[in-house]
C-alpha atoms as a PDB file:
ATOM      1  CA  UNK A   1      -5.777  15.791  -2.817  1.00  0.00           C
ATOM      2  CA  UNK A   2      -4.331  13.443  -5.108  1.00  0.00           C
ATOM      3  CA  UNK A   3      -5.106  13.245  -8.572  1.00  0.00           C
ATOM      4  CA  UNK A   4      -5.574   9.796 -10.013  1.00  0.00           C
ATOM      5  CA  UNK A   5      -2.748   9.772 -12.523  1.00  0.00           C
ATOM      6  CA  UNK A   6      -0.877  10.311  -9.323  1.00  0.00           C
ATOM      7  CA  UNK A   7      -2.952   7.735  -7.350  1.00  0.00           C
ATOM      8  CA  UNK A   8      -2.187   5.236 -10.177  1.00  0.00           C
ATOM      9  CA  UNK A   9       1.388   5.710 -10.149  1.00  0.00           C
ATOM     10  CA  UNK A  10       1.561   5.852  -6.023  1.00  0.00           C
ATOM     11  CA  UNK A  11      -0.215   2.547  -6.086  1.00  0.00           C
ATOM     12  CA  UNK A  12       2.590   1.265  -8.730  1.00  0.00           C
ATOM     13  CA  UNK A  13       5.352   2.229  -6.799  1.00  0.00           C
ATOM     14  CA  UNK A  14       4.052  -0.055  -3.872  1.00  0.00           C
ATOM     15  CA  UNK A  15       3.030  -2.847  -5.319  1.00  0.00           C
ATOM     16  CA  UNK A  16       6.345  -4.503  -4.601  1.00  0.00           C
ATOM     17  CA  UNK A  17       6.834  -3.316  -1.622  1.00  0.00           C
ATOM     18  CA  UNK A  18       6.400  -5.434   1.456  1.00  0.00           C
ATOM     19  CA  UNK A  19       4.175  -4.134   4.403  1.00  0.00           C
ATOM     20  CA  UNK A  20       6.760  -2.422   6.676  1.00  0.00           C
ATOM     21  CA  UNK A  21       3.618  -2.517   9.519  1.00  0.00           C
ATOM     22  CA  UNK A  22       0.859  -3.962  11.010  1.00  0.00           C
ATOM     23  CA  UNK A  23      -2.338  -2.773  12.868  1.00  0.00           C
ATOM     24  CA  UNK A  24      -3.278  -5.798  14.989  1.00  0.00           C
ATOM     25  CA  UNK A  25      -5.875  -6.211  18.050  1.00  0.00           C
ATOM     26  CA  UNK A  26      -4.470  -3.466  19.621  1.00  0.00           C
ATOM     27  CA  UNK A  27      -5.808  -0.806  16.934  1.00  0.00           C
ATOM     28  CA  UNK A  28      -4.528   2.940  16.803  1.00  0.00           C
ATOM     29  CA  UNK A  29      -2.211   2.962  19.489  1.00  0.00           C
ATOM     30  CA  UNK A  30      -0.058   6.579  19.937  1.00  0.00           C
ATOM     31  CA  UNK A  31       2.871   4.880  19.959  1.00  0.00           C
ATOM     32  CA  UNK A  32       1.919   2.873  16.379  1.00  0.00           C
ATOM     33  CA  UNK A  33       1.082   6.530  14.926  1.00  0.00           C
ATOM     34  CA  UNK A  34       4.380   8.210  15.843  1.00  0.00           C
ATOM     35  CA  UNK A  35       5.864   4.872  14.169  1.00  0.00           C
ATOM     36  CA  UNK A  36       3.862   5.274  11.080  1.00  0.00           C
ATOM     37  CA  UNK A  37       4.470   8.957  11.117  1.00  0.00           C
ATOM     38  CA  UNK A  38       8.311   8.582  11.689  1.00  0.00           C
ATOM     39  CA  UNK A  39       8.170   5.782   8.414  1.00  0.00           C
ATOM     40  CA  UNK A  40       6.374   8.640   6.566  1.00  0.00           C
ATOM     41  CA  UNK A  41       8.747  11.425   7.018  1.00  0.00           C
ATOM     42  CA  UNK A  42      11.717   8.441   6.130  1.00  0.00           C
ATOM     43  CA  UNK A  43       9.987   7.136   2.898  1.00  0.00           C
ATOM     44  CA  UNK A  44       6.818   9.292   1.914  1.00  0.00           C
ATOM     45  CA  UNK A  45       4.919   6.179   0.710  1.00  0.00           C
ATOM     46  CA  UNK A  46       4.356   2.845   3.437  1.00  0.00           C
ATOM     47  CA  UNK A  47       1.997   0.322   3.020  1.00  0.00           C
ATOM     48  CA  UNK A  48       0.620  -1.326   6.043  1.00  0.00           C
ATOM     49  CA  UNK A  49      -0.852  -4.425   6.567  1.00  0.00           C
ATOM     50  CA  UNK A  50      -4.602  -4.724   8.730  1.00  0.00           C
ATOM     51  CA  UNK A  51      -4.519  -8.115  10.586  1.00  0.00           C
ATOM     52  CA  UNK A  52      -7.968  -9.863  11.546  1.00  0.00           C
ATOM     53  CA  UNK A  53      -7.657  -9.105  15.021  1.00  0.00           C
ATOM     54  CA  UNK A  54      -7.593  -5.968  14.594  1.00  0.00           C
ATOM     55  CA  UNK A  55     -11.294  -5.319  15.132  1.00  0.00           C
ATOM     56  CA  UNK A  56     -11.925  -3.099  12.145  1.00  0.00           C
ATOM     57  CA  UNK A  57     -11.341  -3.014   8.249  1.00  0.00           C
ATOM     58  CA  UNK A  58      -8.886  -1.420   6.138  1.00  0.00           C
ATOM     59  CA  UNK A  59     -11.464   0.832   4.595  1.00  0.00           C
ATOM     60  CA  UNK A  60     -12.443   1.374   8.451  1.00  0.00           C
ATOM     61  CA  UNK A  61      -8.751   2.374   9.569  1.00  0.00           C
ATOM     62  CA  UNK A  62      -7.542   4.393   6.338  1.00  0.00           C
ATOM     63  CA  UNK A  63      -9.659   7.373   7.236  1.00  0.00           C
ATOM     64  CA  UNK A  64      -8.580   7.603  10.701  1.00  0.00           C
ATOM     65  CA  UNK A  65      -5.094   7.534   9.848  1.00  0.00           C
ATOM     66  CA  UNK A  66      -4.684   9.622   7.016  1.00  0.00           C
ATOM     67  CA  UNK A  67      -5.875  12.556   9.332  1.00  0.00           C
ATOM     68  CA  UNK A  68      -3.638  11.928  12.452  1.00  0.00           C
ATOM     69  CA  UNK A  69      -0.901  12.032  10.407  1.00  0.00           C
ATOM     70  CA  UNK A  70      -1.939  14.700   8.098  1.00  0.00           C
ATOM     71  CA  UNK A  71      -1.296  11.680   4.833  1.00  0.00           C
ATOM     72  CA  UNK A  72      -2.726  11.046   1.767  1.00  0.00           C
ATOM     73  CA  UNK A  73      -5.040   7.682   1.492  1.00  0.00           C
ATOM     74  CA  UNK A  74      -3.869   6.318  -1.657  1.00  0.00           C
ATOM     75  CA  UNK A  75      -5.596   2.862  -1.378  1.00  0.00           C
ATOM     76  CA  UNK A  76      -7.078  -0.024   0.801  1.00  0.00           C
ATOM     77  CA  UNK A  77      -7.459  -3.083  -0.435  1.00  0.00           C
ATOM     78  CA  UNK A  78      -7.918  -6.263   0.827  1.00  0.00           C
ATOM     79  CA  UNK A  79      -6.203  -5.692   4.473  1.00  0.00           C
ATOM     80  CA  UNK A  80      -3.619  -3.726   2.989  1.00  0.00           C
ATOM     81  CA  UNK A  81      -3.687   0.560   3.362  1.00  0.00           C
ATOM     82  CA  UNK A  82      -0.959   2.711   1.228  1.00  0.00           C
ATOM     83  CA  UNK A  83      -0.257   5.732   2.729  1.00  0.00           C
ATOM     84  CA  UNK A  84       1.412   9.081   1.026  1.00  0.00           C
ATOM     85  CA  UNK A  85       2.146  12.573   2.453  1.00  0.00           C
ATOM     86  CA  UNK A  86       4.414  14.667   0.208  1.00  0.00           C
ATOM     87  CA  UNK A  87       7.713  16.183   2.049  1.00  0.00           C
ATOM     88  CA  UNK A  88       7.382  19.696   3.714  1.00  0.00           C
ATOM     89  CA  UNK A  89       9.979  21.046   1.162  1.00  0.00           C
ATOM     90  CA  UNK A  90       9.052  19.747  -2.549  1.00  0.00           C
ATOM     91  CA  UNK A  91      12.994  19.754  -3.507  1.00  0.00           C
ATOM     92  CA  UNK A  92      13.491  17.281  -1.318  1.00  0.00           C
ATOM     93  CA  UNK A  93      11.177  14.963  -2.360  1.00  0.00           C
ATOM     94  CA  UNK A  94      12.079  11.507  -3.336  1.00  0.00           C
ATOM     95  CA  UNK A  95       8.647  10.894  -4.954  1.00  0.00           C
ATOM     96  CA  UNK A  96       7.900  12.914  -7.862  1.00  0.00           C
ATOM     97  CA  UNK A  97       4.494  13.293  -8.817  1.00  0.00           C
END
């Protein structure tokens, strides 16, 4: 569970980031989870973009995600979700909290 000093400074460090996916009419797919998993282990933070055809809301999909790929929700806002899940080995972390 993230604290929200840590929260705060997750949602700082994505702010300029550009959406590096997108959930679109399609949903959940497995193949769009081992993706977003994959971008997880890479970069520990990813923001993804929710597009209207999608079917369902960012505050619908953040949920859903953050527990098939054991993340941390950090935010959803708008049609954007920021994702976090710290690094099985804390010394290698490029995010320190």
């Amino acid at each position: 569970m993230l604290s929200s000093k840590e929260r705060s400074k997750l949602m700082a460090l994505s702010a300029p980031e550009e959406a590096i996916f997108q959930i679109g009419k399609g949903g959940l797919t497995d193949q769009l989870v081992s993706e977003l998993a994959d971008a997880l282990k890479a970069r520990e933070l990813i923001k993804i973009t929710v597009l209207p055809a999608a079917g369902a809301t960012a505050k619908e999909f953040i949920g859903e995600l953050a527990a098939r790929l054991n993340a941390e929700p950090v935010r959803a806002i708008g049609r954007k979700i920021i994702l976090y899940k710290r690094p099985a080995d804390p010394a290698k972390a490029k995010i320190k909290l």
